[in-house]
Structure formats: C-alpha cells, structure tokens
N, C-alpha and C. Protein backbone atom coordinates (compact mmCIF):
# COMPACT_ATOMS: atom_id res chain seq x y z
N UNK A 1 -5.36 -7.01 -0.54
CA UNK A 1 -4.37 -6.80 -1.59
C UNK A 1 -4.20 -5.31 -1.87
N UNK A 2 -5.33 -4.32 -2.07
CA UNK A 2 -5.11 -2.95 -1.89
C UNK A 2 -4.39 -2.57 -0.77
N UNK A 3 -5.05 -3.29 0.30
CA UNK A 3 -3.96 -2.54 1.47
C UNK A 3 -2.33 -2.58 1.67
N UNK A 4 -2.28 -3.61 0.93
CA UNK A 4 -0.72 -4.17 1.03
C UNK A 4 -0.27 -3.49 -0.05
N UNK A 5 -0.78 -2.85 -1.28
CA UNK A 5 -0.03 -2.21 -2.20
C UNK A 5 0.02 -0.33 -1.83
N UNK A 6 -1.11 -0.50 -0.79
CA UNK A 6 -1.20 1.39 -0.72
C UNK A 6 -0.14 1.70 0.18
N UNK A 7 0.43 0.33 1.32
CA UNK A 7 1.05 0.31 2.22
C UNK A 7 2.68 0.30 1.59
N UNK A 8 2.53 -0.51 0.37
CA UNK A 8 3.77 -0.18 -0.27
C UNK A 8 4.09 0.82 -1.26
N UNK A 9 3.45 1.66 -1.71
CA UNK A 9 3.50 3.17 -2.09
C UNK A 9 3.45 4.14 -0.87
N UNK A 10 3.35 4.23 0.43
CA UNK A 10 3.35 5.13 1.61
C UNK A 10 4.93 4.80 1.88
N UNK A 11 5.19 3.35 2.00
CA UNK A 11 6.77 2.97 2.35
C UNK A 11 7.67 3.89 1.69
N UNK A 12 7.24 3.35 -0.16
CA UNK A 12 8.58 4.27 -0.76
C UNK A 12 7.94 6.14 -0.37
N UNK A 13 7.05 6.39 -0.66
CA UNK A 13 7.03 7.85 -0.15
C UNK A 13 7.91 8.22 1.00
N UNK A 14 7.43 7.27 2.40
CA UNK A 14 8.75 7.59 3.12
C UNK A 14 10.04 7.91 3.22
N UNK A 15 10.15 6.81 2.46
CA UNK A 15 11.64 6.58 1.96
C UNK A 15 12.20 8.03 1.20
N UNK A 16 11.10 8.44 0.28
CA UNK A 16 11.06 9.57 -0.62
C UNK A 16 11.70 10.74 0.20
N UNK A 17 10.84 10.93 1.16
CA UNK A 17 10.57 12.46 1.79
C UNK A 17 11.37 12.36 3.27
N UNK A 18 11.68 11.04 4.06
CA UNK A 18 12.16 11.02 5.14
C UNK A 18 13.21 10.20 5.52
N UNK A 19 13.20 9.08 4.74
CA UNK A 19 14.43 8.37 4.69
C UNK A 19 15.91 9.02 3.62
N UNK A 20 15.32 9.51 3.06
CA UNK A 20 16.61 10.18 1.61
C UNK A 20 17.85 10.40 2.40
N UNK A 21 17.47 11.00 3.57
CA UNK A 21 18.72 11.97 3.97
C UNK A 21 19.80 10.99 4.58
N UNK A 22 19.38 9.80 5.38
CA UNK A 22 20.28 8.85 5.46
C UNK A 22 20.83 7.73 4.29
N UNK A 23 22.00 7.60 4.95
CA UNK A 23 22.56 6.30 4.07
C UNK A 23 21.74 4.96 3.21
N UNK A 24 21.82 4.70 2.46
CA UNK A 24 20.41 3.41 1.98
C UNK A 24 21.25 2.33 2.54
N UNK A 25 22.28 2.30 2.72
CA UNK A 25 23.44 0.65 3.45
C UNK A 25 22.26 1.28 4.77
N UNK A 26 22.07 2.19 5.56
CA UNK A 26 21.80 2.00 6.82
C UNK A 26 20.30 1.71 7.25
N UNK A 27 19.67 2.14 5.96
CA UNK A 27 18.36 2.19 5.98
C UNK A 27 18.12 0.73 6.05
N UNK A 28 19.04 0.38 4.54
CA UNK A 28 18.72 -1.02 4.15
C UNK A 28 18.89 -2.53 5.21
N UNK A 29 19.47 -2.22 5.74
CA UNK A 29 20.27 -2.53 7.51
C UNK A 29 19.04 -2.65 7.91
N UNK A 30 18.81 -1.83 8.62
CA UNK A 30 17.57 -1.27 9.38
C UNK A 30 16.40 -2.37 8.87
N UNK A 31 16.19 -1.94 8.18
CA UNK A 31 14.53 -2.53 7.40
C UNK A 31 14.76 -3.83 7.49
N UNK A 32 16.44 -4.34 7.35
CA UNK A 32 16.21 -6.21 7.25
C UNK A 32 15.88 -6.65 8.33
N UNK A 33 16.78 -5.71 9.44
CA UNK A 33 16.93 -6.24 10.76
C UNK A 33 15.02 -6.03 11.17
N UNK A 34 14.18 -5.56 10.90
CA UNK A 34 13.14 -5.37 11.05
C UNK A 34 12.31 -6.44 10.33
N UNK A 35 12.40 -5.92 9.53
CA UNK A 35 11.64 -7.73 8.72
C UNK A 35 12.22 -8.93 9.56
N UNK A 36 13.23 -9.20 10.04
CA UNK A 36 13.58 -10.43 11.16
C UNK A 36 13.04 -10.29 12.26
N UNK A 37 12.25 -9.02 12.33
CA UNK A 37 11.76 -8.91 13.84
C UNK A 37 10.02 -9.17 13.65
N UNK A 38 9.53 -8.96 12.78
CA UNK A 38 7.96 -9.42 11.93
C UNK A 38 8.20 -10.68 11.82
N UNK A 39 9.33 -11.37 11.15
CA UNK A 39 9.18 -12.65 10.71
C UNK A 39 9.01 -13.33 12.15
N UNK A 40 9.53 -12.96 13.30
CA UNK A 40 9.54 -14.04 14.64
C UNK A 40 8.12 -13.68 15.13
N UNK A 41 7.56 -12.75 14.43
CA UNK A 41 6.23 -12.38 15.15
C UNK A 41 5.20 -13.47 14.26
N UNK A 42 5.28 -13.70 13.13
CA UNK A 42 4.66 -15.20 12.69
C UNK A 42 5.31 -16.26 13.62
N UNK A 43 5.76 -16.66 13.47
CA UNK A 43 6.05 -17.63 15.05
C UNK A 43 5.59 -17.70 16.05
N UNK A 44 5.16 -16.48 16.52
CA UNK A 44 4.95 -16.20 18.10
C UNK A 44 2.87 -16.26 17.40
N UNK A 45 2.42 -16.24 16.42
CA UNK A 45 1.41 -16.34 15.88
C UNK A 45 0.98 -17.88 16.08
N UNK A 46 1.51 -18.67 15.37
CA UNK A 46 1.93 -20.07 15.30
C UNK A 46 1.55 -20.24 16.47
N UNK A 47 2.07 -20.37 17.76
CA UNK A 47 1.91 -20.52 18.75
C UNK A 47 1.28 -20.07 19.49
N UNK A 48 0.62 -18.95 18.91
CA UNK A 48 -1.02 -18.75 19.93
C UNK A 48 -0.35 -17.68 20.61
N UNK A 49 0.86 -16.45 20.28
CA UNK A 49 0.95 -15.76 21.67
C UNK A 49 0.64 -14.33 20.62
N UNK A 50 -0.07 -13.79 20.74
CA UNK A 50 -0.84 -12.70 20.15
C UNK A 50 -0.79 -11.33 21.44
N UNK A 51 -0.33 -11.53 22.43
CA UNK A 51 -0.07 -10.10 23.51
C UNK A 51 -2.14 -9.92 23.29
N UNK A 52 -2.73 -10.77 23.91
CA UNK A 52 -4.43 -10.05 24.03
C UNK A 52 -4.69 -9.74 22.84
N UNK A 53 -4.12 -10.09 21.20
CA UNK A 53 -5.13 -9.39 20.23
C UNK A 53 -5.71 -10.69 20.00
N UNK A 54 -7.14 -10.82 18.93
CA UNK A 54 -7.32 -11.51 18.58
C UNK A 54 -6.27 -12.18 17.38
N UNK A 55 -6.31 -13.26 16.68
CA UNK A 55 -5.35 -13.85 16.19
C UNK A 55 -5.63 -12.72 14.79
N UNK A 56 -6.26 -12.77 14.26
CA UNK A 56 -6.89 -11.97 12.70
C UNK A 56 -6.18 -10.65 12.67
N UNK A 57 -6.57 -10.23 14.28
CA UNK A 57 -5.83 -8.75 13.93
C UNK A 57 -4.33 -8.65 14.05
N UNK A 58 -3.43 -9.71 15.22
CA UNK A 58 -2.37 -9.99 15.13
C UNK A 58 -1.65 -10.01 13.73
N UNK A 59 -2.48 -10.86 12.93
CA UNK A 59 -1.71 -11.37 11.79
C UNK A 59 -1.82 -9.71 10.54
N UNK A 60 -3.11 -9.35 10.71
CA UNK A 60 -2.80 -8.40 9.73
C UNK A 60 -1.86 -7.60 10.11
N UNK A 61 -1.59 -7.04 11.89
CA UNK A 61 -1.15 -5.95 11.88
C UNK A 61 0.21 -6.60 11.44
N UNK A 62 0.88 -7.49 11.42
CA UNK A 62 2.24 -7.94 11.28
C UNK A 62 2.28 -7.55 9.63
N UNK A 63 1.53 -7.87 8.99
CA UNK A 63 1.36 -7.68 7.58
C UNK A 63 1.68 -6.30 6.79
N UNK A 64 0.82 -5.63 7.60
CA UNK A 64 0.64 -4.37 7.48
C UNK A 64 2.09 -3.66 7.60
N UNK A 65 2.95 -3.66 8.66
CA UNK A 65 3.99 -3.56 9.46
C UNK A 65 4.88 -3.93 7.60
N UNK A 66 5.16 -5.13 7.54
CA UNK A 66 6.07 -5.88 6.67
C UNK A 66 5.99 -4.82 5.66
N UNK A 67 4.86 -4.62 5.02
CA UNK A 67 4.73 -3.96 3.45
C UNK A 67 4.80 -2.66 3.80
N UNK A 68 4.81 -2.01 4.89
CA UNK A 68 5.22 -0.94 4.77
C UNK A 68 7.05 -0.84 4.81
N UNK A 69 7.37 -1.77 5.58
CA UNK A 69 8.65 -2.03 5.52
C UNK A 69 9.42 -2.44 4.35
N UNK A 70 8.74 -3.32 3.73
CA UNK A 70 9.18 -3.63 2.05
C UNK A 70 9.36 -2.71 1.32
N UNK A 71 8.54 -1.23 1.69
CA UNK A 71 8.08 -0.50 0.37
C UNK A 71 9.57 0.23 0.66
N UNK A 72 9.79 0.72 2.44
CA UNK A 72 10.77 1.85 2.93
C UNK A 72 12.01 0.99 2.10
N UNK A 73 12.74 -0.72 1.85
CA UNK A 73 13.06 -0.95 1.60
C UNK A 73 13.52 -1.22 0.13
N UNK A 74 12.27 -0.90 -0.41
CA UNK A 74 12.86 -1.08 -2.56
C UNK A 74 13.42 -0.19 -2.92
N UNK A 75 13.52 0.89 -2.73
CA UNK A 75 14.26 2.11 -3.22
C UNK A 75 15.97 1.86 -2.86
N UNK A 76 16.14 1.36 -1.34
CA UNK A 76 17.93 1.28 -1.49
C UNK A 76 17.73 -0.19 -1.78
N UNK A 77 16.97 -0.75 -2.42
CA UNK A 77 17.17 -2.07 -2.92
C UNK A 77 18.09 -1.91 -4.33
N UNK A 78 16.99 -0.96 -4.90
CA UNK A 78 17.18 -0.66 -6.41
C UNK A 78 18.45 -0.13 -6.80
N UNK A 79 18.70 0.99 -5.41
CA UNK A 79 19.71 1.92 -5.67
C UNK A 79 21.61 0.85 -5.53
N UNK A 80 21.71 -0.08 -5.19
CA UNK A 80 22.31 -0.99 -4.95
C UNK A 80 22.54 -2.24 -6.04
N UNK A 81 21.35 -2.56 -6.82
CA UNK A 81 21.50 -3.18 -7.94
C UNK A 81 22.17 -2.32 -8.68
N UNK A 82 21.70 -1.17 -8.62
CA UNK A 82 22.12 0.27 -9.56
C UNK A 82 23.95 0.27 -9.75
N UNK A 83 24.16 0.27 -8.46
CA UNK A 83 26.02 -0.12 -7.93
C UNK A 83 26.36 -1.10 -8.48
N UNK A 84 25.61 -2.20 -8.62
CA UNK A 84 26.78 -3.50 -9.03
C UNK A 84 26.86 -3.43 -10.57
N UNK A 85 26.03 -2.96 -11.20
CA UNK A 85 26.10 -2.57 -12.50
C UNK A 85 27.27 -1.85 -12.92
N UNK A 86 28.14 -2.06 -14.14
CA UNK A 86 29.43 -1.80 -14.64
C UNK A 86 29.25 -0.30 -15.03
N UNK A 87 29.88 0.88 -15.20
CA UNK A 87 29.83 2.01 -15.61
C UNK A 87 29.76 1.90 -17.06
N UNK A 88 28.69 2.57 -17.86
CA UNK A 88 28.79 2.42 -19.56
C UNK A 88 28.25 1.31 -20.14
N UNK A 89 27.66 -0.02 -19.05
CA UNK A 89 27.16 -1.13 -19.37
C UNK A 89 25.28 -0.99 -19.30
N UNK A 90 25.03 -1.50 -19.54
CA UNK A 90 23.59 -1.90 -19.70
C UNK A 90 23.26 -3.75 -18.77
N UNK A 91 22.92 -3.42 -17.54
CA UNK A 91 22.72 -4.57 -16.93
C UNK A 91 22.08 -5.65 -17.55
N UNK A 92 22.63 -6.69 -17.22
CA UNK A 92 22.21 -7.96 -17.86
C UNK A 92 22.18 -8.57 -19.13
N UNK A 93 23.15 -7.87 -19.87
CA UNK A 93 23.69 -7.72 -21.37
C UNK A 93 24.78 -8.28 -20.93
N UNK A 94 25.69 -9.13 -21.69
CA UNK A 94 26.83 -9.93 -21.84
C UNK A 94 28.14 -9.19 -22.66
C-alpha cells in the first residue's frame, strides 16, 4: 500500500516536471491507452503467461506500472473536471 501511494506521488511529480509541457487531452490519451495495455496484462496473468517471471513478480510489476500511470494521469484528470465547470460557478452547486 506504501508502494502504490509513493508510486502515485512520483506519477504526479512527473506529470509536474515532465509531462506539463504537453497537452493533458494527449497525455490523458496516452495514459488510458496504457492502462488498456496493463489491464490485458492481468489476463495474460490469468492464464499463466508471465514471459519467464514468476507469477508474484508479474503481478506486482503490472501494479507498479498502473499507479504510476494513475498518478501521471490525475492531474489532466483534474484539470478537465476543472473545464466542465461553468465560469463564476462553484461546481456541484445548483
């Protein structure tokens, strides 16, 4: 559980210091299309095809992979909720 949260504070740092300079639509792109590429790697888990790792380390490294990907991902998450929000409004107020 530490690892998965230090992994998601290194993400947004990324995001911070190396992702900024691109688009967050492209980033945000990016990172999904990547999380679809982890998610088939649980599958390929499921089924016993691990490329020679043991299964334990398979699964963390996929893990590992994801939350760093989650983390590169919350920032143009946020910045996008930020957009659909009305100018002068206060989100989620009626």
């Amino acid at each position: 559980l530490i690892v998965a949260y230090v992994l998601l504070y290194l993400g947004i740092l990324s995001y911070k210091y190396y992702f900024i300079k691109y688009s967050w639509r492209h980033v945000y792109i990016s990172t999904s299309l990547l999380s679809g590429v982890f998610s088939v790697l649980q599958v390929l888990l499921i089924y016993g095809i691990t490329f020679g790792l043991s299964p334990f380390l398979f699964a963390l490294g996929d893990d590992v992979f994801t939350e760093f990907i989650g983390g590169i991902q919350f920032l143009p998450t946020t910045i996008m909720m930020v957009h659909l929000c009305p100018a002068g409004k206060l989100c989620g107020c009626t």
